[in-house]
Protein backbone atom coordinates (compact mmCIF):
# COMPACT_ATOMS: atom_id res chain seq x y z
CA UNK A 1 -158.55 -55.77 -179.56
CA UNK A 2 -155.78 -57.03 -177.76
CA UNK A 3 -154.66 -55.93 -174.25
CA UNK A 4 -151.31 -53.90 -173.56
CA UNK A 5 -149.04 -54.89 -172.25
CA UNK A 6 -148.00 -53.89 -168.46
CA UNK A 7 -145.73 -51.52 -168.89
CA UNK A 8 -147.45 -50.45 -171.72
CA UNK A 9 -150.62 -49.68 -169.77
CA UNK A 10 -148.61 -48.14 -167.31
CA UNK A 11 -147.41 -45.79 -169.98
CA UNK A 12 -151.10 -44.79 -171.38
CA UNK A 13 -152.11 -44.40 -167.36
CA UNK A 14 -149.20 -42.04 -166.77
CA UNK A 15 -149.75 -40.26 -169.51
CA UNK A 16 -153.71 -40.06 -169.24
CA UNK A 17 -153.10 -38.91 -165.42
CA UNK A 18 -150.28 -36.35 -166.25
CA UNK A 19 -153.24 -34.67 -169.08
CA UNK A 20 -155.74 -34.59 -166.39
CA UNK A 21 -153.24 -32.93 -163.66
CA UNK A 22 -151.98 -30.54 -166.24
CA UNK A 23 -155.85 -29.58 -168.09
CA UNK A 24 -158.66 -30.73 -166.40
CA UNK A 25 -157.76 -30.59 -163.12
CA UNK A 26 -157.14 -26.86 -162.26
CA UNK A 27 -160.67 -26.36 -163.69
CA UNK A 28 -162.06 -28.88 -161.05
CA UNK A 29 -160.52 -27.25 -158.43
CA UNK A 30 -161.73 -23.97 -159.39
CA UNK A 31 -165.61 -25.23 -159.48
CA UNK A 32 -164.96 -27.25 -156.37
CA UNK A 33 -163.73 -24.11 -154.31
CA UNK A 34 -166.06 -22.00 -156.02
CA UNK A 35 -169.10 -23.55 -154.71
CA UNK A 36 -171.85 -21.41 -152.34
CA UNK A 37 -170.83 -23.00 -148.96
CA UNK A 38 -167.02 -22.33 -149.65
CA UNK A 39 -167.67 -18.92 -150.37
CA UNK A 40 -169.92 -18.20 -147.26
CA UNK A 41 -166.72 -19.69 -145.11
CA UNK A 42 -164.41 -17.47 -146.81
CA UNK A 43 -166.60 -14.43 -147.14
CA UNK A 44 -166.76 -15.10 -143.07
CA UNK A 45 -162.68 -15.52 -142.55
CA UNK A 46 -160.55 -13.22 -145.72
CA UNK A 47 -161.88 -9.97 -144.05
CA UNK A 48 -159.81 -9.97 -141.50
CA UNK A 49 -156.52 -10.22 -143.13
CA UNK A 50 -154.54 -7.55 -142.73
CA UNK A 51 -151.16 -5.51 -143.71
CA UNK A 52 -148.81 -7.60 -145.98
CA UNK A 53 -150.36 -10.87 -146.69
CA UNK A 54 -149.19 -13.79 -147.76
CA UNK A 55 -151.59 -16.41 -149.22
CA UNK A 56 -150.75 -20.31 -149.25
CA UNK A 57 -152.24 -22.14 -152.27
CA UNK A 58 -154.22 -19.18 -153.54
CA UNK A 59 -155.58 -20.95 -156.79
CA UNK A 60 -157.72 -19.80 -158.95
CA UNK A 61 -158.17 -16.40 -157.01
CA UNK A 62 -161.69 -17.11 -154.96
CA UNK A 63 -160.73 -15.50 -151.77
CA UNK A 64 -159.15 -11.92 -153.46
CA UNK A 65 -162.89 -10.44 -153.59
CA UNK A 66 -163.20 -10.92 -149.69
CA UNK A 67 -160.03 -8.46 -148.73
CA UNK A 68 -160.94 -5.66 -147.17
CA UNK A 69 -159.21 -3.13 -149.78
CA UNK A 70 -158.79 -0.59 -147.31
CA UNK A 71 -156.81 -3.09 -145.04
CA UNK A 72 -154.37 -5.09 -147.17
CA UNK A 73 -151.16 -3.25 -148.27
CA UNK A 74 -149.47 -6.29 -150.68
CA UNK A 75 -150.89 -9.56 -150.81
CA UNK A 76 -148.49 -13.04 -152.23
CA UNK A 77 -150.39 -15.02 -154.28
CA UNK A 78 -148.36 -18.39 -153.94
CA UNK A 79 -149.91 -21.54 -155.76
CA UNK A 80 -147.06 -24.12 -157.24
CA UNK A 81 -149.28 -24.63 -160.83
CA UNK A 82 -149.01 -22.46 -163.32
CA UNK A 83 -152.50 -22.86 -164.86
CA UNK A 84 -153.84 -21.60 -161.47
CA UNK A 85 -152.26 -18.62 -161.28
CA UNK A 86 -153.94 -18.15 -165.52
CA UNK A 87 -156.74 -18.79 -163.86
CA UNK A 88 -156.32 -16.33 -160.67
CA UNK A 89 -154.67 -12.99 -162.63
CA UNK A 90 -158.79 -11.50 -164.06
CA UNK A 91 -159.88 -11.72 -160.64
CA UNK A 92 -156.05 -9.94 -159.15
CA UNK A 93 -157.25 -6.85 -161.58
CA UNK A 94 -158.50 -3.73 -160.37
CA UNK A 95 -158.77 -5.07 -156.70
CA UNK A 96 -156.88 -1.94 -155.19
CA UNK A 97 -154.03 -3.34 -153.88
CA UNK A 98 -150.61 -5.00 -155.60
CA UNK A 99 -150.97 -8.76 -155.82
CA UNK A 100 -147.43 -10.49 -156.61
CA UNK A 101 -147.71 -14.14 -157.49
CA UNK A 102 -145.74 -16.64 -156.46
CA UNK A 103 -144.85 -19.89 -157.80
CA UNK A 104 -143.81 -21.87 -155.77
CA UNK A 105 -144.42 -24.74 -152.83
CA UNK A 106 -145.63 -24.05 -149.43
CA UNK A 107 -142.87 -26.22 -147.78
CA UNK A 108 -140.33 -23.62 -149.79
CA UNK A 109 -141.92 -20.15 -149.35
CA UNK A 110 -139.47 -17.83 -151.21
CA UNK A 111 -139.71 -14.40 -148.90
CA UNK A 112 -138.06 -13.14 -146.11
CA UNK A 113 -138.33 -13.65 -142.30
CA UNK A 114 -141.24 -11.83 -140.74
CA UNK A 115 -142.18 -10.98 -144.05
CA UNK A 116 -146.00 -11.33 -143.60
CA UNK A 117 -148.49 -9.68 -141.22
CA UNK A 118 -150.88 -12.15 -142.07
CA UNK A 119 -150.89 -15.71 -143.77
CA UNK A 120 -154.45 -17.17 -145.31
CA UNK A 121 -154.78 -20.53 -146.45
CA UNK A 122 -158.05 -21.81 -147.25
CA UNK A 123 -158.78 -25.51 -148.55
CA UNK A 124 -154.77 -26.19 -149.33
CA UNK A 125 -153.66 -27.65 -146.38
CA UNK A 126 -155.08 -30.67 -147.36
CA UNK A 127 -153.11 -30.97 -150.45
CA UNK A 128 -149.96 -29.61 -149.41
CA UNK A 129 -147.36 -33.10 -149.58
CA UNK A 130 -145.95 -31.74 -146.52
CA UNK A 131 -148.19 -30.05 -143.76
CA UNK A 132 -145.67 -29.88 -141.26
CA UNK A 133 -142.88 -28.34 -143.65
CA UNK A 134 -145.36 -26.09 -144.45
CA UNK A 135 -146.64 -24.90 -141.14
CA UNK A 136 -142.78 -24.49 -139.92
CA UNK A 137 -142.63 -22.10 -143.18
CA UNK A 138 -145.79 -20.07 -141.55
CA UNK A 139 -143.85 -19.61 -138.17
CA UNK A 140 -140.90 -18.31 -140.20
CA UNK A 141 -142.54 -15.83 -142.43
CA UNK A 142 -144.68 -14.75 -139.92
CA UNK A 143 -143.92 -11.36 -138.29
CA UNK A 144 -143.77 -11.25 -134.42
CA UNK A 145 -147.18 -10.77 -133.18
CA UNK A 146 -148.85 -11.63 -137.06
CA UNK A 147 -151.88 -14.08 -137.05
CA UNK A 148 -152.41 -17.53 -139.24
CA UNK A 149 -156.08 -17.35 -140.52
CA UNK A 150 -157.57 -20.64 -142.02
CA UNK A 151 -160.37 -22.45 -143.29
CA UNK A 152 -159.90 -26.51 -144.29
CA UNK A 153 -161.87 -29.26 -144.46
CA UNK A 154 -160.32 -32.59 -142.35
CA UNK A 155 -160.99 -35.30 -140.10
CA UNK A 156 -164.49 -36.48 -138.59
CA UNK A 157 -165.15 -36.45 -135.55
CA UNK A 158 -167.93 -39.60 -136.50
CA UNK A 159 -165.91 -42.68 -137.08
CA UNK A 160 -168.51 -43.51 -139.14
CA UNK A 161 -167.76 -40.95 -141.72
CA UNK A 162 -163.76 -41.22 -140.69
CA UNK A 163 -163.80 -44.24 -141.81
CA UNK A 164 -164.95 -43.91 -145.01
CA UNK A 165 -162.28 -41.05 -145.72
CA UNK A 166 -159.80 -43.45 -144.93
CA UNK A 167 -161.33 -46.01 -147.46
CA UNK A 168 -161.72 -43.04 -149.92
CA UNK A 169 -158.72 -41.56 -149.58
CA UNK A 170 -156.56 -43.12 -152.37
CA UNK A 171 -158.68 -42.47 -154.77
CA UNK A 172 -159.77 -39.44 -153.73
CA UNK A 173 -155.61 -38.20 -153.58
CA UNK A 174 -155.19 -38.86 -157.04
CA UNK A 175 -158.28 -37.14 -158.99
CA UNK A 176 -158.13 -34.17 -156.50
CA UNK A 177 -154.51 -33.20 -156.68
CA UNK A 178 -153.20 -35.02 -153.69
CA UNK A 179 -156.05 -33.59 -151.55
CA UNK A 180 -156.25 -35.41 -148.16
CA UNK A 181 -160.23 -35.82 -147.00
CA UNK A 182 -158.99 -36.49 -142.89
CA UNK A 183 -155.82 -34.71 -142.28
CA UNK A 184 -156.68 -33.84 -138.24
CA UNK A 185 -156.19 -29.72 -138.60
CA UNK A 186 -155.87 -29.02 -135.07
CA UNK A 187 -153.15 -31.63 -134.47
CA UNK A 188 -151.32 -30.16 -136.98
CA UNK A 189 -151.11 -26.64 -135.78
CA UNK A 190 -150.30 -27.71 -132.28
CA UNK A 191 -147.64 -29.86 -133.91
CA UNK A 192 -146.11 -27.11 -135.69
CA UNK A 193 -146.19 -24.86 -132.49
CA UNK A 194 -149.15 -22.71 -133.19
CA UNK A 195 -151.93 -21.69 -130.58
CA UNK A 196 -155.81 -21.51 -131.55
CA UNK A 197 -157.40 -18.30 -131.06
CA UNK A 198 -160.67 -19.38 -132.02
CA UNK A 199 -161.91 -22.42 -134.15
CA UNK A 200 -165.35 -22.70 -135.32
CA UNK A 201 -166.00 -26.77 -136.17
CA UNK A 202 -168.94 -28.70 -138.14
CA UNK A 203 -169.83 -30.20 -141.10
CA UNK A 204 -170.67 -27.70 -144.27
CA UNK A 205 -173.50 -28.63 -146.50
CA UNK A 206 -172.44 -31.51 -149.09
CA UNK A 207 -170.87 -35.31 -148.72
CA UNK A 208 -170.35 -35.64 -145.39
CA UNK A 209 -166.75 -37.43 -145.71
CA UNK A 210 -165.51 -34.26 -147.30
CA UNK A 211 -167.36 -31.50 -145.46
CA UNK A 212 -166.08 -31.48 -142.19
CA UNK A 213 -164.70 -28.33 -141.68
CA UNK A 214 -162.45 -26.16 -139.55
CA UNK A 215 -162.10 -22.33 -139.50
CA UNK A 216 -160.35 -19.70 -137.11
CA UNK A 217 -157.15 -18.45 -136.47
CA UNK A 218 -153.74 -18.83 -134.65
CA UNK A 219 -150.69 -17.27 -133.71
CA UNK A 220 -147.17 -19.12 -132.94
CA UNK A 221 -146.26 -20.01 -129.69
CA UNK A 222 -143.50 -18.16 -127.77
């Protein structure tokens, strides 16, 4: 059988990528999130959301049975892909409070200033293309006084094991949506002018190089 050529090949690994992205993909990521020792980190952080929420790179919809019903009066759904947001709406019904979804980027958050009393993100920072554009879109939809709550897997503190995300990392990018395995979490807060309440550190059950994680919450500084 004779070989393509380049461009050719090119073509076929485009379009075989593009496929993947568009159908298998948001599938992965729903398994991958849905595992036990995700859902014990976010069964320990979504409670205490609060008031008008706004959730960056909800997905398929794992955290919406942790909300305290009682607490949450609207919560933004924002995920840029579609077939999440299919994948999200069964678990949105019935939950006792109006979810609105958003589609749209976390570097381009489409509401208001001091819009949100609280904003969640859990496991998206590390795919988000811009972290930094992102968190500066946190600060502004923030309300005064309003708390960032997050959970995210990142950097090593073994160079052993960082050292191997940085080998993995290409790879790793483009069959997990552009997910990052050692973006340094705290650094980016602090970069983005946020303050740590509390952080809880360590490595989750699992591979090692993509288990590190960090969880707490933060408020921008003055």
């Amino acid at each position: 059988m004779p070989v393509p050529a380049r461009p050719q090949r090119w073509a076929i690994i485009r379009s075989t990528m593009g496929l993947y992205s568009r159908l298998v993909l948001p599938h992965v990521i729903d398994l991958v999130c849905g595992m036990e020792n995700h859902a014990r980190q976010r069964a320990r952080l979504v409670p205490a959301a609060e008031g008008r929420v706004l959730e960056i790179g909800s997905g398929s919809g794992h955290n919406f049975g942790h909300y305290r019903t009682e607490r949450i009066r609207h919560l933004w759904a924002l995920d840029p892909a579609e077939a999440m947001h299919r994948l999200a709406r069964p678990r949105a019904a019935g939950l006792g409070f109006p979810v609105e979804f958003l589609a749209a980027p976390a570097e381009a958050i489409p509401l208001e200033r001091a819009s949100a009393d609280t904003v969640l993100v859990t496991y998206s920072l590390c795919s988000v293309a811009e972290p930094l554009a992102a968190l500066a879109e946190v600060r502004r939809v923030l309300k005064p006084g309003g708390t960032l709550l997050f959970c995210e897997h990142g950097a090593a503190p073994d160079q052993s094991v960082r050292r191997w995300q940085q080998r993995l990392n290409p790879a790793w990018r483009r069959l997990g949506g552009g997910c990052h395995l050692d973006r340094d979490v705290p650094a980016l807060l602090r970069a983005a002018g946020f303050s740590a309440r509390e952080m809880q550190v360590g490595y989750l059950s699992g591979l090692r190089f993509a288990s590190f994680n960090y969880l707490g919450s933060a408020r921008p500084l003055p």
